[in-house]
Protein backbone atom coordinates (compact mmCIF):
# COMPACT_ATOMS: atom_id res chain seq x y z
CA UNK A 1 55.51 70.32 99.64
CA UNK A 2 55.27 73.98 99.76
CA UNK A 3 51.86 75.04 100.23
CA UNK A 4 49.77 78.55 101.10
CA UNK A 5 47.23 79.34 103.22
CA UNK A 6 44.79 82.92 103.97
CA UNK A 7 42.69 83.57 107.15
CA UNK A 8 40.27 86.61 105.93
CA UNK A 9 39.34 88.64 109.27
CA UNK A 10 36.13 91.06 107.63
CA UNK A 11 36.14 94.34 108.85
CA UNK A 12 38.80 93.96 111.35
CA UNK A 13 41.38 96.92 111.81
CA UNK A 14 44.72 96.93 113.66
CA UNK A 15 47.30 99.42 113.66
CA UNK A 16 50.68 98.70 110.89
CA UNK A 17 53.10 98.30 113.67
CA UNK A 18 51.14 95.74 115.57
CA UNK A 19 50.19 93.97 112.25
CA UNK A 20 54.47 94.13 111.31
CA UNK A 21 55.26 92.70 114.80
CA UNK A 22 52.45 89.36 113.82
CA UNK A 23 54.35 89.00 110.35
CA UNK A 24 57.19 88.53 112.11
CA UNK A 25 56.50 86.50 115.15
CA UNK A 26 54.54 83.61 112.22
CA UNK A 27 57.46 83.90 109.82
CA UNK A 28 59.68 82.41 112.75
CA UNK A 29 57.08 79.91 113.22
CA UNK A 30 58.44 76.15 111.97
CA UNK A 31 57.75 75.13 108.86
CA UNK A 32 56.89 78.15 107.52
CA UNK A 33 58.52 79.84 104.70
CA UNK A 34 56.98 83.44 104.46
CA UNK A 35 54.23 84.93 106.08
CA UNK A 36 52.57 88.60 105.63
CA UNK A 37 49.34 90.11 107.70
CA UNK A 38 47.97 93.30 105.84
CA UNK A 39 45.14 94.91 105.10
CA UNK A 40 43.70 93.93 101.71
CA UNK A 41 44.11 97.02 99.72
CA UNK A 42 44.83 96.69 95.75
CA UNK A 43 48.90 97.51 96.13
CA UNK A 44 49.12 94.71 98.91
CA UNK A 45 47.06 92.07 97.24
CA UNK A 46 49.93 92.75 94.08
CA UNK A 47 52.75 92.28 96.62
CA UNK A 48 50.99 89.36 97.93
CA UNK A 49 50.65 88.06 94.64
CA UNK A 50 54.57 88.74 94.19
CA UNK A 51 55.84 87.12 97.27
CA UNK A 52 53.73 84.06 96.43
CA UNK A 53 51.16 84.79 98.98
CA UNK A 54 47.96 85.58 97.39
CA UNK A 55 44.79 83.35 97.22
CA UNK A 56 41.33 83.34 95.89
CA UNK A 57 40.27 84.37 99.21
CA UNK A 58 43.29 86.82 99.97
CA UNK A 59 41.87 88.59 96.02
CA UNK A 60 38.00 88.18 96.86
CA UNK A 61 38.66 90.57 100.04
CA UNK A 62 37.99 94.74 100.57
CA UNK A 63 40.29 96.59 101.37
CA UNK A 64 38.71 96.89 104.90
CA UNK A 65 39.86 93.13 105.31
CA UNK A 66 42.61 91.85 107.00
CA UNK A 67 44.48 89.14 105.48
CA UNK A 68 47.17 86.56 106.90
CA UNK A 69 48.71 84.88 104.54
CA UNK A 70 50.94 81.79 104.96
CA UNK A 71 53.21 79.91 103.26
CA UNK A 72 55.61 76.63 103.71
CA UNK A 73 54.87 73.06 104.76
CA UNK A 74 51.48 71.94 104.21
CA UNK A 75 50.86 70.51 108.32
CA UNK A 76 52.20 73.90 109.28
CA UNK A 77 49.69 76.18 107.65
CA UNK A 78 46.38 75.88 109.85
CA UNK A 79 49.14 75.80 113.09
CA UNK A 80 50.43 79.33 112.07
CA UNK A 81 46.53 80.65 111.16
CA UNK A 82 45.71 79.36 115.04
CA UNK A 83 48.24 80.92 116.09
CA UNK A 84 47.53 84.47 114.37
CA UNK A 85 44.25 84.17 115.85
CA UNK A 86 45.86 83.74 119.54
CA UNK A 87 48.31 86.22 118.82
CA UNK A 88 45.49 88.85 118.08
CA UNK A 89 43.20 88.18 120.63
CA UNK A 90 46.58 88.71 123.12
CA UNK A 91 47.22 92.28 121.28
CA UNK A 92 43.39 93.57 121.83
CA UNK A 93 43.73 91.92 125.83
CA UNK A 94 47.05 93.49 126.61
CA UNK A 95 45.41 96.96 125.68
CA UNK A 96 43.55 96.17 128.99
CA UNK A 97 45.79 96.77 132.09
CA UNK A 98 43.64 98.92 133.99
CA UNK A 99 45.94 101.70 134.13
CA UNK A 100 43.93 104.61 133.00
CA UNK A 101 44.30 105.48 129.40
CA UNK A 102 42.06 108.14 128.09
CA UNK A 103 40.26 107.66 124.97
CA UNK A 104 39.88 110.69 123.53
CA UNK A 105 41.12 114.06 123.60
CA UNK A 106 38.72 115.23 125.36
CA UNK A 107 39.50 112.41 128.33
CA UNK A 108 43.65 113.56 127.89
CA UNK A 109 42.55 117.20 128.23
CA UNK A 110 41.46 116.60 131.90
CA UNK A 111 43.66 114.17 132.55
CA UNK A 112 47.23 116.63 131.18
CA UNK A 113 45.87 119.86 131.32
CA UNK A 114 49.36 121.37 131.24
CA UNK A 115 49.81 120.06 127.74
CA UNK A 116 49.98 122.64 125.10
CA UNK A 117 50.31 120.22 121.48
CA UNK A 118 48.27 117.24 120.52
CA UNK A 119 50.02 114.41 118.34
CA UNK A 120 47.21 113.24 116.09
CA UNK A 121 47.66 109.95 114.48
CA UNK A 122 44.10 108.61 113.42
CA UNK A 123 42.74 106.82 109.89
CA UNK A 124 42.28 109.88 107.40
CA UNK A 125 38.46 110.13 107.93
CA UNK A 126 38.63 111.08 111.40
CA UNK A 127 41.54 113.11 111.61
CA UNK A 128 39.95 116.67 110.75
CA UNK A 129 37.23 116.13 113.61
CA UNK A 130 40.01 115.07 116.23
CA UNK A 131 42.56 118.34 115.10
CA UNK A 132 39.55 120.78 115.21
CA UNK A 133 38.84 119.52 118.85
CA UNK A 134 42.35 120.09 119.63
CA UNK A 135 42.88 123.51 117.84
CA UNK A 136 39.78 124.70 120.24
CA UNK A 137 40.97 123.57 123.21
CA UNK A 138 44.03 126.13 122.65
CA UNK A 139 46.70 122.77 121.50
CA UNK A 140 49.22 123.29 118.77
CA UNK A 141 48.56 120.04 116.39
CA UNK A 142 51.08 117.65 114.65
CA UNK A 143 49.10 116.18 112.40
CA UNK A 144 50.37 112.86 111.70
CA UNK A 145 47.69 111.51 109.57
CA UNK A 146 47.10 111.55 105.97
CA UNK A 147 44.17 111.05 103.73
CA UNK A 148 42.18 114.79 104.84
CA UNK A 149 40.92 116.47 102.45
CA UNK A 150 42.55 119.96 101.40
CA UNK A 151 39.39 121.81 101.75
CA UNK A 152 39.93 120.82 105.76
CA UNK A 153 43.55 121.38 105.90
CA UNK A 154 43.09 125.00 104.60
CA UNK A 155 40.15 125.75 107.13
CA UNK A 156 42.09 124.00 110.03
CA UNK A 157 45.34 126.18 108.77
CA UNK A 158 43.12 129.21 108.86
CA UNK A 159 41.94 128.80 112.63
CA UNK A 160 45.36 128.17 113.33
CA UNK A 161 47.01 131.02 112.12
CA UNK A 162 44.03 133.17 113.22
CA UNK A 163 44.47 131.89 116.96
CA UNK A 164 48.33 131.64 117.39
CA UNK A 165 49.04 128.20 117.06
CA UNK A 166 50.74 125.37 114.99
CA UNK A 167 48.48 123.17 112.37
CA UNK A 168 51.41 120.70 111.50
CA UNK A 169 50.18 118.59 108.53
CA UNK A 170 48.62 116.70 107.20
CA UNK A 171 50.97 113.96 106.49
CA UNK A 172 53.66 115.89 109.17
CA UNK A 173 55.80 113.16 110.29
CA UNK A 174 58.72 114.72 111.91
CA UNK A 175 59.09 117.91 114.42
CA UNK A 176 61.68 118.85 116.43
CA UNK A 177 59.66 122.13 119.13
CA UNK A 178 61.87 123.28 122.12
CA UNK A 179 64.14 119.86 121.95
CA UNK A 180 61.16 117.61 121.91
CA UNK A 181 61.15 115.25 118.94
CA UNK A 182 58.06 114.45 117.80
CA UNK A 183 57.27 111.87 115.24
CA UNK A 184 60.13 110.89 113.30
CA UNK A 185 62.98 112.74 114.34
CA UNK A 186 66.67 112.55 115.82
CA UNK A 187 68.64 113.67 118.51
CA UNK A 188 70.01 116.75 117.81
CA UNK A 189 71.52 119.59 119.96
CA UNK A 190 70.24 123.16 120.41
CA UNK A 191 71.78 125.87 118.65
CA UNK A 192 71.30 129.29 116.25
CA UNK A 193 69.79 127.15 113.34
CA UNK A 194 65.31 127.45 112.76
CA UNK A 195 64.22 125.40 110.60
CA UNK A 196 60.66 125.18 108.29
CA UNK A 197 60.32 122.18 106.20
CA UNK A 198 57.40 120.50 103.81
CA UNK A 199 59.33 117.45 104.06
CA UNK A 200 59.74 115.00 106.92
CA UNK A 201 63.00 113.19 106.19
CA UNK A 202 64.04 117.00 104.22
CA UNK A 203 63.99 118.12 107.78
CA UNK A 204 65.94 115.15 109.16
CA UNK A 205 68.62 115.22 106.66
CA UNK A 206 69.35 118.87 107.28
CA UNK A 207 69.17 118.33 110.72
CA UNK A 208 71.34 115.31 110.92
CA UNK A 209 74.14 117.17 108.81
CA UNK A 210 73.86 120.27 110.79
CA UNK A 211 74.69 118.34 114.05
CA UNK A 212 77.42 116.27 112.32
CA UNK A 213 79.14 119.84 111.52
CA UNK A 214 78.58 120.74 115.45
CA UNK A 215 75.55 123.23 114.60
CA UNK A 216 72.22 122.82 116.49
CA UNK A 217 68.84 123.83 116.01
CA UNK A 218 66.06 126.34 117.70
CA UNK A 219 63.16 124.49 116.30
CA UNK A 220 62.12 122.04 113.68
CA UNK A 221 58.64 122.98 112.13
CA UNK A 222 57.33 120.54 109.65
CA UNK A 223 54.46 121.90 107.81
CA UNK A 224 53.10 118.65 105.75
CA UNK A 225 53.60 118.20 102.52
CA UNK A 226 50.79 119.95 100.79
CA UNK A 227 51.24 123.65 102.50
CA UNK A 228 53.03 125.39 99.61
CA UNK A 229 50.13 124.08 96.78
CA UNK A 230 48.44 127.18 95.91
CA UNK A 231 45.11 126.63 97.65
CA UNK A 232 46.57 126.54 100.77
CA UNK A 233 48.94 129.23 100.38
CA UNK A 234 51.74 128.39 102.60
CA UNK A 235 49.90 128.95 105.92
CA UNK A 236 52.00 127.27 108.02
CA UNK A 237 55.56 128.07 106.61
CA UNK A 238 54.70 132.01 106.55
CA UNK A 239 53.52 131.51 109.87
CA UNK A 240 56.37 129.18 111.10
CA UNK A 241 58.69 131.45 109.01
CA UNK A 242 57.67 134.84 111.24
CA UNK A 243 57.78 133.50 114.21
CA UNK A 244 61.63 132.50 113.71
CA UNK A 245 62.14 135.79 112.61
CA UNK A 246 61.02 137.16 115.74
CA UNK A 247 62.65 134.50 117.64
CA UNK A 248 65.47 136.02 120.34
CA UNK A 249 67.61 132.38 120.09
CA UNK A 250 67.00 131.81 116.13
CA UNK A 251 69.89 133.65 113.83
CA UNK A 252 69.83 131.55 110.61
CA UNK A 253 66.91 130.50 109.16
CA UNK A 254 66.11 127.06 107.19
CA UNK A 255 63.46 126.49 104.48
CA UNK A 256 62.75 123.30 102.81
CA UNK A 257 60.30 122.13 100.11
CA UNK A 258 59.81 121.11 96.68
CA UNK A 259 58.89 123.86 94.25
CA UNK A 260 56.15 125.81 95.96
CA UNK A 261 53.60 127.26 93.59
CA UNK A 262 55.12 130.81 92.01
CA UNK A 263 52.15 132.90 94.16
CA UNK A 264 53.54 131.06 97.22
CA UNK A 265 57.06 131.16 96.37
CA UNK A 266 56.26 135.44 96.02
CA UNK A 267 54.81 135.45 99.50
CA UNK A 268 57.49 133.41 101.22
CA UNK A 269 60.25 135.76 99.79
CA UNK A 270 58.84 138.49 100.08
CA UNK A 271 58.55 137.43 103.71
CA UNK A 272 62.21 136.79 104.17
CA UNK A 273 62.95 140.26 102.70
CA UNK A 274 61.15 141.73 105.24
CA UNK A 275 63.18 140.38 108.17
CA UNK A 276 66.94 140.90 108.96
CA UNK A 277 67.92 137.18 109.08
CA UNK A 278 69.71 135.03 106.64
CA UNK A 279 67.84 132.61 105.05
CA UNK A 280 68.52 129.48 103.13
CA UNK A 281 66.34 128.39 100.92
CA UNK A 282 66.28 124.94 99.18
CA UNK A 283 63.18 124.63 96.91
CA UNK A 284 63.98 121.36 95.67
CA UNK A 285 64.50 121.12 92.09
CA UNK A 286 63.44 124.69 91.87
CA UNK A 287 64.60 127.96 90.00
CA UNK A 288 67.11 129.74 92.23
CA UNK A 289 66.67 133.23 90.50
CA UNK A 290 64.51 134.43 92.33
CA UNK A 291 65.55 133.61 95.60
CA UNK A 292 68.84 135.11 94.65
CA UNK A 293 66.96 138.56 94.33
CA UNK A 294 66.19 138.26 97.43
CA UNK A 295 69.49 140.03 99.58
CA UNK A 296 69.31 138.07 102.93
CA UNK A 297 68.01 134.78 100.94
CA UNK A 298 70.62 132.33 99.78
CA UNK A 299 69.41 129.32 97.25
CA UNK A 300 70.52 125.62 97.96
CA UNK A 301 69.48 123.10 95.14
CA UNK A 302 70.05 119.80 97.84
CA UNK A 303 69.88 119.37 101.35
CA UNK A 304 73.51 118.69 101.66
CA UNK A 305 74.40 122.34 100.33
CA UNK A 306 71.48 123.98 102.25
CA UNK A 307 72.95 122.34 105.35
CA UNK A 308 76.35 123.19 104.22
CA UNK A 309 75.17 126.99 104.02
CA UNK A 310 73.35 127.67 106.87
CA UNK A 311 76.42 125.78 109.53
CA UNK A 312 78.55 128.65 107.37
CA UNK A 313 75.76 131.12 108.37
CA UNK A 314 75.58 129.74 112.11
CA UNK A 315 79.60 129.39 112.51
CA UNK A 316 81.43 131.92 109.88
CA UNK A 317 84.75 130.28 110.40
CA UNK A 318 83.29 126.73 110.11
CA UNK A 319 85.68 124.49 108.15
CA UNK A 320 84.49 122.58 105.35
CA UNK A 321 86.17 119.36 103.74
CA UNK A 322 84.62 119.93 100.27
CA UNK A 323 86.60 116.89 99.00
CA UNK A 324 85.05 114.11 96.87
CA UNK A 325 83.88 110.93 98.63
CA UNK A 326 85.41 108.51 95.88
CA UNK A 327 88.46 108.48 93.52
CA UNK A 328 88.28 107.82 90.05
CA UNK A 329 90.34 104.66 91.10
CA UNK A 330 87.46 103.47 93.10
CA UNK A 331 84.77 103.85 90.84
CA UNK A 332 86.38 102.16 88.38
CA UNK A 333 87.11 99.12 90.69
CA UNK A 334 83.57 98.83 91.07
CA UNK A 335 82.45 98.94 87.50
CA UNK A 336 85.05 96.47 86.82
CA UNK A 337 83.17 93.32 87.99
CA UNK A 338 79.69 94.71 86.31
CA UNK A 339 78.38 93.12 82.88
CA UNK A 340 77.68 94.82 79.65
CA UNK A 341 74.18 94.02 80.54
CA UNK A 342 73.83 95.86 84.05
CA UNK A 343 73.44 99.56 82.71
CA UNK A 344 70.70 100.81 85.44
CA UNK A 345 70.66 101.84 89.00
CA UNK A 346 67.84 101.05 91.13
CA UNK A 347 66.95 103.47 94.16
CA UNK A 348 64.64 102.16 97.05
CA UNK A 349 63.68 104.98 99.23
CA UNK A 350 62.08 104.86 102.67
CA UNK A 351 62.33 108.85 102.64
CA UNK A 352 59.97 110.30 100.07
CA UNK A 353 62.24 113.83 99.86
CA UNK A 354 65.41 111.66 99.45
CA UNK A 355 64.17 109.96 96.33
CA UNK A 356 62.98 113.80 95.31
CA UNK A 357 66.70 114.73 95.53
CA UNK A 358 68.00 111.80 94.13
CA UNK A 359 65.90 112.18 91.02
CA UNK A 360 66.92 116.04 91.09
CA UNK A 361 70.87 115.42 91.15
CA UNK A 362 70.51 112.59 88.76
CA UNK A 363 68.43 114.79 86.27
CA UNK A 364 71.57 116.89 85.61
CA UNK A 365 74.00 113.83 86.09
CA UNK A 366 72.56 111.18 84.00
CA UNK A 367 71.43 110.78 80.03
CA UNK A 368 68.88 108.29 80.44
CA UNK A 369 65.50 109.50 82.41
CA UNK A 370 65.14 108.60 85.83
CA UNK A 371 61.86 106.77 86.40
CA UNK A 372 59.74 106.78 89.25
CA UNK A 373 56.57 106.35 91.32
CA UNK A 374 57.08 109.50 93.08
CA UNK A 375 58.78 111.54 89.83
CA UNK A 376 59.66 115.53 89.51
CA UNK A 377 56.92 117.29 87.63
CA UNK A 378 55.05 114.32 87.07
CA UNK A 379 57.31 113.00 84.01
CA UNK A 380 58.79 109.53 83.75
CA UNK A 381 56.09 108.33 85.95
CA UNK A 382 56.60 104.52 86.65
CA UNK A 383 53.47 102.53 85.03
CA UNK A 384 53.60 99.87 87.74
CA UNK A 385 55.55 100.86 91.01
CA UNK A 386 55.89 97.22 91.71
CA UNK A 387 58.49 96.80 88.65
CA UNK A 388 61.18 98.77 87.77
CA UNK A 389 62.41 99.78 84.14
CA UNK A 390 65.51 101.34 83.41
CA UNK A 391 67.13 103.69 85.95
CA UNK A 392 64.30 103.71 88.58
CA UNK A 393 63.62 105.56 91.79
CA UNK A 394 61.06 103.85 94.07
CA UNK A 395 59.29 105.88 97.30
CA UNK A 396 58.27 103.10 99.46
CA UNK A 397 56.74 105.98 101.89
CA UNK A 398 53.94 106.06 98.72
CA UNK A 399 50.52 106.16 100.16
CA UNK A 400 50.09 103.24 97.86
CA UNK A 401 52.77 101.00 99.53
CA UNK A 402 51.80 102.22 103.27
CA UNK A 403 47.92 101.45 103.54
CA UNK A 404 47.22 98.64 105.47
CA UNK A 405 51.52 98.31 106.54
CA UNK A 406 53.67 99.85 108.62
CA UNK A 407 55.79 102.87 107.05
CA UNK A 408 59.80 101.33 105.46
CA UNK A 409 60.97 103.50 108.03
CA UNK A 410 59.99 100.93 110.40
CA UNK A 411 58.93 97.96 108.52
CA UNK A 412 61.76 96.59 105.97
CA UNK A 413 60.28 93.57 105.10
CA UNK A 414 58.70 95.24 101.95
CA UNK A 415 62.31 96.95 101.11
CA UNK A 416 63.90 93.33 101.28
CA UNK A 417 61.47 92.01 98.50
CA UNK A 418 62.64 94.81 96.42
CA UNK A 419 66.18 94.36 97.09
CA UNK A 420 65.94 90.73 96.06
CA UNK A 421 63.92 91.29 93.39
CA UNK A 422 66.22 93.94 91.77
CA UNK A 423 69.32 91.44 92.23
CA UNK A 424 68.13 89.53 90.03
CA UNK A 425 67.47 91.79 87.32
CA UNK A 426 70.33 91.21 84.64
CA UNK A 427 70.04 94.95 83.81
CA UNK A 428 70.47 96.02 87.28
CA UNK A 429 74.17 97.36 88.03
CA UNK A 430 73.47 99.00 91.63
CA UNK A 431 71.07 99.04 94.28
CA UNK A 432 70.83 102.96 96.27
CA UNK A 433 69.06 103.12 99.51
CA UNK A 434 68.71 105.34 102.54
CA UNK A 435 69.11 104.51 105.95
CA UNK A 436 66.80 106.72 108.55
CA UNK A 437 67.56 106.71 112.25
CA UNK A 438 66.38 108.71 114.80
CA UNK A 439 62.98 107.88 117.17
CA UNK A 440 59.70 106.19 115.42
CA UNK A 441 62.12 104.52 112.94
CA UNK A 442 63.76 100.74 113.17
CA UNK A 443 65.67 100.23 116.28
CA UNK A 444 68.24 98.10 114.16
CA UNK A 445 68.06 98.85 110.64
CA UNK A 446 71.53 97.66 109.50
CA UNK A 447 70.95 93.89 111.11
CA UNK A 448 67.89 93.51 108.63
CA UNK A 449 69.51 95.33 105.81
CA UNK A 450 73.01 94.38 105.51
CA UNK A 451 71.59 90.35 105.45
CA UNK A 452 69.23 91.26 102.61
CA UNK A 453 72.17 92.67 101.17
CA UNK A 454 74.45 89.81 101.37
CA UNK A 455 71.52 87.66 99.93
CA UNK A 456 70.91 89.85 97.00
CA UNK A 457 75.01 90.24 95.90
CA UNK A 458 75.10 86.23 96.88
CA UNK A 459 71.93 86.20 94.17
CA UNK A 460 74.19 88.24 91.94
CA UNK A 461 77.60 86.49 91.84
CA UNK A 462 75.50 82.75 91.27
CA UNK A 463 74.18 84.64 88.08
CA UNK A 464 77.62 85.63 86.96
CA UNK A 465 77.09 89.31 88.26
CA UNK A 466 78.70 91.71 90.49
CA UNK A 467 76.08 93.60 92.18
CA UNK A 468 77.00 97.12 94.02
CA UNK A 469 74.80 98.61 96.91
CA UNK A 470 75.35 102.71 97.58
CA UNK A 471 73.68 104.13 100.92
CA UNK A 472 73.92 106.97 102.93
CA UNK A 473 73.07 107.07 106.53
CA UNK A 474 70.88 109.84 107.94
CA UNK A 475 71.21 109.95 111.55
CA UNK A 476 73.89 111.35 114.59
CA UNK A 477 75.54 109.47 116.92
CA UNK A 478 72.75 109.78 119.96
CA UNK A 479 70.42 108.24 118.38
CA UNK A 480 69.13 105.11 119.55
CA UNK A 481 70.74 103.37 116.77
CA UNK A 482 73.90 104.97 116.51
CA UNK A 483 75.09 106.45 113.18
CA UNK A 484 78.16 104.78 113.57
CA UNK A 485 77.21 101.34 114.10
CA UNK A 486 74.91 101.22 111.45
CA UNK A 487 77.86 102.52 108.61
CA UNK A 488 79.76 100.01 110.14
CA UNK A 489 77.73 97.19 109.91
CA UNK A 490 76.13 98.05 106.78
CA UNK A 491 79.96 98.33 105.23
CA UNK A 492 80.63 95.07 106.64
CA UNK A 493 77.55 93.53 104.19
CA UNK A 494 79.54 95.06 101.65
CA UNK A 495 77.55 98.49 101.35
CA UNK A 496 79.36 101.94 100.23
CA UNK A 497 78.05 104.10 102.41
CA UNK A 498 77.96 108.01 101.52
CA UNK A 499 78.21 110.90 104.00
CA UNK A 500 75.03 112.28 102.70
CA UNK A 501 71.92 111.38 100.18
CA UNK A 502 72.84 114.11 97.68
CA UNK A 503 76.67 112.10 97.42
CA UNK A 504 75.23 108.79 97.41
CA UNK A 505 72.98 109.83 94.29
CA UNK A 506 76.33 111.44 92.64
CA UNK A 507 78.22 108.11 93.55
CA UNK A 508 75.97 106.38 91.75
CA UNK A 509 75.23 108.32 88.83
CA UNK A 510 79.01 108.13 88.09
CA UNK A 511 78.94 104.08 88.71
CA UNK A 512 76.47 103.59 85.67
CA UNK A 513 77.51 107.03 83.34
């Protein structure tokens, strides 16, 4: 008999990787069917309570508790809880090797004082305290962490600009400064190409398909997400943006955001009309009038064309295959097996600026809205992000889906769910996702996806259904993964896999128009 089981650990705080690695090592555990270890926060208790998993005690928690939840044979259950314990108290041991590990930045100071950047990765509430220290010991930041308040960003921003220096963040997951990657990012050669992006995976998609077209980059600057809002006034893109100009190596710029506020927009513009270099501009979704006034500014409305421009930029006699990825043939083969009922496409992002895209090619491609928890302009908001209705575009990088778990990037246990879930959906007709490579993400993301896949078009065809999947890859061939073997073994599950986001989203807004 199949049977569930929580162990509630009060006020007990690990790290999302560490708590992904447990899942994983108890869901191999025999005689158990499914096991998850997160912290109890609202939007896990629901995905507890969707995967079967939740419990009186599990619902009872704060979200300062850690849960382990169990589930399978009955004689198995207090075995697997034992076991969590063990595996815990091994975790907080091993952190114990007497090698000598400062800890704080204070301690790293002395111990690297040659080291000119500080990585901060700390819960939200401490994060402010732990970039000022670093700011005044003379360190660029990368500000990994989220949940600081804007009234801190701007004053950190401020003392940053004032003093020289990078304030990357908050929320600045990927960097790429003098060929170091930093946070999520991919191996990518040096070349002409500086680039200045609000967006993490924005920055890695550009990236990526600038090194697939044999054009590499100065530097990488990410900025965090909330640097073109009007109270903080594009601090660290002007800043970023100058010092590119004035860069000897740097001859085409990059800029990448979603629609900055107008007054920020002016100042960024009016910024690249004051320097000599060509600059490509992709304001996601935006209005590309006014960049066009500008005479050394060219707009992109994707990542994909702002790539395409600036290798053109970098490499004038670069040659372009501007050829379609499909034939009308094709996409009618794969319509051919779908149902009257299976009208919708459902997009699972792990990129947050990916599903941004997405949702701006499919405004102009599709009739029916596009919803989503992560939507442009705040319309066609998804009322529960845990359910999908209609066409649907899902940011699993939400702040509400990465409290208390590791980010999809790197965890794909949560994206698996969804996968499953969607297949068996009678109005579902395709499945999009991206696939991101590069350091701090999955060493193996195709050998988790392409089974879920299998399951979820198995899931289809017992229904009656043909199911299709659509992906793109982003990623180069040096990276740890391998660009190649993961299109290869994601085909191989029976995945169309797209040269870029922006033609996976046109793919499949022509598979269900």
């Amino acid at each position: 008999m199949n049977s569930r089981k929580t162990l509630i650990k009060v006020s007990e705080y690990h790290d999302s990787v560490s708590l992904m690695a447990l899942a994983q090592q108890l869901a191999r555990l025999p005689g158990l069917n499914d096991a998850a270890v997160v912290m109890a926060t609202a939007a896990n208790k629901e995905l507890l309570k969707q995967a079967g998993l939740l419990t009186g005690e599990a619902e009872a928690a704060s979200a300062n508790d850690l849960v382990i939840a169990v589930s399978g044979e009955s004689e198995a259950l207090d075995r697997a809880l034992g076991q969590a314990e063990v595996l815990l108290q091994k975790k907080t041991a091993s952190q114990d090797t007497g090698e000598f590990r400062p800890k704080s930045l204070r301690g790293a100071f002395k111990a690297h004082p040659e080291a000119n950047l500080a990585v901060i990765s700390v819960a939200g509430r401490y994060a402010a305290g732990e970039a000022w220290e670093a700011l005044q010991n003379g360190l660029h930041v990368l500000l990994f962490s989220d949940n600081v308040s804007i009234e801190d960003e701007i004053a950190l921003k401020h003392y940053a600009v004032a003093h020289g220096l990078l304030l990357m963040g908050p929320g600045a997951g990927t960097a790429i400064l003098n060929g170091v990657a930093l946070g999520f990012a991919n191996v990518l050669p040096h070349g002409p190409v500086g680039i200045v992006s609000a967006a993490g995976t924005g920055l890695q998609e550009v990236s990526c398909l600038l090194a697939r077209q044999g054009i590499g980059i100065t530097q990488g600057i990410g900025t965090g997400g909330r640097d073109l809002k009007a109270e903080v006034g594009g601090l660290m893109m002007l800043a970023s943006l100058m010092a590119l100009q004035a860069d000897l190596e740097t001859r085409v710029i990059l800029l990448v955001s979603k629609p900055p506020a107008a007054t920020v927009a002016d100042k960024i513009l009016a910024q690249i009309g004051q320097g000599e270099k060509p600059a490509v501009v992709c304001f996601l979704g935006g209005d590309p009038v006014a960049i066009q006034s500008v005479p050394n500014a060219l707009a992109a409305p994707t990542l994909e064309q702002a790539a395409h421009l600036a290798a053109c930029l970098a490499a004038p006699g670069l040659q372009h295959n501007q050829a379609a990825d499909w034939s009308q043939d094709f996409i009618a083969q794969q319509r051919a097996g779908l149902q009257s009922s299976q009208r919708y496409l459902r997009a699972l992002y792990s990129g947050g600026t990916l599903c941004y895209e997405a949702q701006v090619i499919w405004q102009e491609l599709l009739a029916d809205p596009v919803h989503s928890n992560a939507p442009l302009r705040g319309i066609n908001r998804l009322p529960d992000s845990t359910h999908s209705i209609g066409h649907s575009a899902v940011d699993l990088g939400e702040e509400e889906f990465t409290v208390g778990r590791p980010h999809p990037m790197i965890d794909h246990d949560l994206r698996i769910r969804r996968i499953l879930q969607e297949a068996q959906d009678p109005a579902t007709a395709l499945i999009v996702l991206d696939v991101v490579l590069g350091y701090g993400a999955h060493p193996d993301p195709a050998a988790e996806l392409g089974p879920a896949v299998r399951k979820a078009r198995s899931l289809a065809a017992e229904a009656g259904r043909e199911l299709i999947v659509v992906a793109s890859v982003t990623g180069v061939e040096e990276d740890p993964q391998c660009l190649s073997r993961q299109v290869q073994a994601l085909e191989q599950a029976g995945v169309v896999v797209c040269s870029s986001n922006a033609a996976a989203a046109r793919l499949a807004a022509a598979l269900v128009s």
